[in-house]
N, C-alpha and C. Protein backbone atom coordinates (compact mmCIF):
# COMPACT_ATOMS: atom_id res chain seq x y z
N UNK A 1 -8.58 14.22 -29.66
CA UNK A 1 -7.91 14.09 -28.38
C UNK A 1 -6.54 13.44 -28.59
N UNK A 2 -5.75 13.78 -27.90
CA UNK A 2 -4.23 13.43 -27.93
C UNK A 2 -4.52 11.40 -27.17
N UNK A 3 -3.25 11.13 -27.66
CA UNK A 3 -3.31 9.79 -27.30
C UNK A 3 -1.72 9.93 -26.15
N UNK A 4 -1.94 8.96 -25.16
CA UNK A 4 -0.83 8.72 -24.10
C UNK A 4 0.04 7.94 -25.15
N UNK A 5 1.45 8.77 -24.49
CA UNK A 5 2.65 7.96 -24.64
C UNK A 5 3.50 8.06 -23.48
N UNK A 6 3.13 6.27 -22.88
CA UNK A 6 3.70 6.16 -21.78
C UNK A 6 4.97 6.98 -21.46
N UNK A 7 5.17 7.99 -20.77
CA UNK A 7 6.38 8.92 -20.56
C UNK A 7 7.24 9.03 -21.60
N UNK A 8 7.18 9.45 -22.76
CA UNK A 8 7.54 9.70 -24.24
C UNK A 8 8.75 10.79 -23.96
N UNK A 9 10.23 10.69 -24.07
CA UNK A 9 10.50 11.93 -24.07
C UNK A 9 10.50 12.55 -24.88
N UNK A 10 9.80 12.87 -26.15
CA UNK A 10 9.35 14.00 -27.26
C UNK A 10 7.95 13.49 -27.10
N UNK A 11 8.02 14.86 -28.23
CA UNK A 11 7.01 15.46 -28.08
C UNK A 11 6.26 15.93 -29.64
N UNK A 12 5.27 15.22 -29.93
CA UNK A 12 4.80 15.54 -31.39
C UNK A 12 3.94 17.31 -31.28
N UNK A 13 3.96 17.52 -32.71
CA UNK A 13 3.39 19.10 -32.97
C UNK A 13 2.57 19.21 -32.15
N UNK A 14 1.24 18.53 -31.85
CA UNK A 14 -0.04 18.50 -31.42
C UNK A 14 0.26 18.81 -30.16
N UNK A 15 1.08 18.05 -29.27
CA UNK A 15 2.03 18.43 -28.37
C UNK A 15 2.34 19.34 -28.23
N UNK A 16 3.18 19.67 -28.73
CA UNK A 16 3.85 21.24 -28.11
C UNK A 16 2.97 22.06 -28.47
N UNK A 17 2.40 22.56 -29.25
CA UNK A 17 1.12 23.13 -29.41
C UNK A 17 0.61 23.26 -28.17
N UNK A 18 -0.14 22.80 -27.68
CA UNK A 18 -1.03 22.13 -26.16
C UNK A 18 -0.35 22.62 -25.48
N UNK A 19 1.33 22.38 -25.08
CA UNK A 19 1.90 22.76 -24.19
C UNK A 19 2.43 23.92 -24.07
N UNK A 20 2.65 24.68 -25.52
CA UNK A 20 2.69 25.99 -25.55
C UNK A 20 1.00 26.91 -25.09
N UNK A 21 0.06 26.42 -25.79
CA UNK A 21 -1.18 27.29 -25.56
C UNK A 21 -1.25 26.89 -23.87
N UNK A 22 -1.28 25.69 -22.96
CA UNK A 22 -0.88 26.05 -21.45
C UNK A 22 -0.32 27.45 -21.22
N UNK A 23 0.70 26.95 -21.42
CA UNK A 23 2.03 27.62 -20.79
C UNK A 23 1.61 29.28 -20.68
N UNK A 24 1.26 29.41 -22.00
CA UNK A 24 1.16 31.08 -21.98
C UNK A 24 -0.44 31.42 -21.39
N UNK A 25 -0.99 30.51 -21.03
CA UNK A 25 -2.47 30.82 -20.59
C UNK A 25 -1.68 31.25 -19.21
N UNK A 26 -1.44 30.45 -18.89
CA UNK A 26 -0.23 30.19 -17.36
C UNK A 26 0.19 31.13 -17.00
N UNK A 27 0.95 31.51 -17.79
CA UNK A 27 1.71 33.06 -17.76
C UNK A 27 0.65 34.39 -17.61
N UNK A 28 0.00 34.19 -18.40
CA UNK A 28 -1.19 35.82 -18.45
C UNK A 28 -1.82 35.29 -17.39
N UNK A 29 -2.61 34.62 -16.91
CA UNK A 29 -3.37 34.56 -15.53
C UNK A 29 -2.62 35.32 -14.58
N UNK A 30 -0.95 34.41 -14.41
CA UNK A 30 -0.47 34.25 -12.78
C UNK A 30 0.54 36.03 -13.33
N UNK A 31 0.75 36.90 -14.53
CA UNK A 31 0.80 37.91 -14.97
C UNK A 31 2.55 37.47 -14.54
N UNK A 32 2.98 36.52 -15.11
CA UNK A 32 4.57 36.41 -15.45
C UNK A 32 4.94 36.39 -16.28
N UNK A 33 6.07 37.30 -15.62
CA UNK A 33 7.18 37.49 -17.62
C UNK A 33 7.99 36.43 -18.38
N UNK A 34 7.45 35.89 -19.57
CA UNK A 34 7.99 34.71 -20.34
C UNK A 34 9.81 34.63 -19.96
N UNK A 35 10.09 35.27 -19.86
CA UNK A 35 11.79 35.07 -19.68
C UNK A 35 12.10 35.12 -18.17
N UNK A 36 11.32 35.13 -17.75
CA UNK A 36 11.99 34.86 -16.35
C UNK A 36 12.11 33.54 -15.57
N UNK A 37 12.99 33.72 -14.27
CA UNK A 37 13.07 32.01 -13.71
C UNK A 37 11.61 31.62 -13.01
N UNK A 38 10.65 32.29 -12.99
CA UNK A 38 9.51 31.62 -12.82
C UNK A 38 8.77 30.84 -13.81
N UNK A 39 8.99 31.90 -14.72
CA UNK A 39 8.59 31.04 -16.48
C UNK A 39 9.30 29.29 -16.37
N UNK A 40 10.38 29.77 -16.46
CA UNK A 40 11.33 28.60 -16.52
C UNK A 40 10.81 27.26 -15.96
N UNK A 41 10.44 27.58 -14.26
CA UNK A 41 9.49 26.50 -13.25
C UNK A 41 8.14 26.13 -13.74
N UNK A 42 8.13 27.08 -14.39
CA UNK A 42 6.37 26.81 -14.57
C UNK A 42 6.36 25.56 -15.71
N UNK A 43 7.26 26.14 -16.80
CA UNK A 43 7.90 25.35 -18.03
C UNK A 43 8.04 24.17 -18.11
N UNK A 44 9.23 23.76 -16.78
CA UNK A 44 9.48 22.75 -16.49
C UNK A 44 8.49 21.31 -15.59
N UNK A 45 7.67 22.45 -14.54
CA UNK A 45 6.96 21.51 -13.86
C UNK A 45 5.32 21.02 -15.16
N UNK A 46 5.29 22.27 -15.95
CA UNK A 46 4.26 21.51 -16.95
C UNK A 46 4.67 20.21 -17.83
N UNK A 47 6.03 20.71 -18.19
CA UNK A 47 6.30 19.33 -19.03
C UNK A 47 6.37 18.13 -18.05
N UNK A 48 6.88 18.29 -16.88
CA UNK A 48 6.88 17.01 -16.02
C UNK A 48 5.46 16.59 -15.93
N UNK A 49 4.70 17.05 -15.30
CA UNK A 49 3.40 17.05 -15.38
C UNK A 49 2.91 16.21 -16.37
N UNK A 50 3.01 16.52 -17.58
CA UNK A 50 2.50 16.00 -18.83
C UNK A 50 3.20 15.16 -19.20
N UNK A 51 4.50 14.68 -19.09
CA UNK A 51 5.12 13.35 -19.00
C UNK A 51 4.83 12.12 -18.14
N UNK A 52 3.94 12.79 -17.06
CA UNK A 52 3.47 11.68 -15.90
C UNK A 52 2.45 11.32 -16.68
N UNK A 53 1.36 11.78 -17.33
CA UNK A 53 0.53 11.09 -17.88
C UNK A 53 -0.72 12.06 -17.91
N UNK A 54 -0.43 13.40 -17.24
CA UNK A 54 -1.49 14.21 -17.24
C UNK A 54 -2.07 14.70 -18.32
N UNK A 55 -3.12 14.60 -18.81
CA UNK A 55 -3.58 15.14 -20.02
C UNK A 55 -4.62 16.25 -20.34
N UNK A 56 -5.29 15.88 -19.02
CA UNK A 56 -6.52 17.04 -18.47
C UNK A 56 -5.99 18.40 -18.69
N UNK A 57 -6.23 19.54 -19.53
CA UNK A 57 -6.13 20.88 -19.57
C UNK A 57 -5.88 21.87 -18.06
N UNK A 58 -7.48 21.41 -17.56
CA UNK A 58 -7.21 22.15 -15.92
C UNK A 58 -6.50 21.63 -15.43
N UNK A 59 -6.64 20.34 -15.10
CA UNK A 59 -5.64 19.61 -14.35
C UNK A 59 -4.10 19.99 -14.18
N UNK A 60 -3.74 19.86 -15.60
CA UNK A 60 -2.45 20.43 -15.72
C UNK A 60 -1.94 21.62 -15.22
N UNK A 61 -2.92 22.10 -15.58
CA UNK A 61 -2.71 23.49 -15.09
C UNK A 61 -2.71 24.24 -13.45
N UNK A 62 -3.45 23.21 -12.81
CA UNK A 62 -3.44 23.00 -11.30
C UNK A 62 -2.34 22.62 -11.15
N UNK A 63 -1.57 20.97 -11.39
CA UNK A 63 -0.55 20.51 -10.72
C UNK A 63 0.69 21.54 -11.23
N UNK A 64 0.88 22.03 -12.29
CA UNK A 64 2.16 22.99 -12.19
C UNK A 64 2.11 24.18 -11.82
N UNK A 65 1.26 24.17 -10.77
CA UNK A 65 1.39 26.04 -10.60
C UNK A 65 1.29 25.97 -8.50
N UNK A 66 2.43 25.92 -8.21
CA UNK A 66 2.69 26.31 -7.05
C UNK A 66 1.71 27.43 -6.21
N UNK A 67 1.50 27.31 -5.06
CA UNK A 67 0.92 28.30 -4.13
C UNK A 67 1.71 29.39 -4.66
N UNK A 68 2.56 29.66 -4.40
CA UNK A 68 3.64 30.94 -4.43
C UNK A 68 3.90 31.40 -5.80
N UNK A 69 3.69 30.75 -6.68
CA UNK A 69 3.21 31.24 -7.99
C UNK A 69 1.91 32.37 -8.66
């Protein structure tokens, strides 16, 4: 299991790893194209997300994904 770093702004391998395997789970569910400005939101509100302290898999994956997403 990953360990908290109080709002860390980097990000170790294990890390982005995690936040890449999200991201693209993210993407094939909600069926968005990696280069687009939705990608981008999704991108951004996961890393925020996971800078607050979220670590939970679903979780994460709940708080960055908008209704309209």
């Amino acid at each position: 299991m990953l360990t908290s770093r109080d709002r860390c702004s980097t990000f170790g391998p294990m890390e982005v790893d995690l936040l890449h395997s999200i991201f693209e789970q993210i993407l094939e569910e909600r069926g968005v194209d990696s280069s687009g400005e939705k990608a981008n939101e999704i991108a951004a509100r996961l890393i925020s997300v996971y800078q607050s302290g979220v670590r939970d898999v679903e979780m994460l994956k709940k708080l960055c994904i908008r209704p309209k997403d």
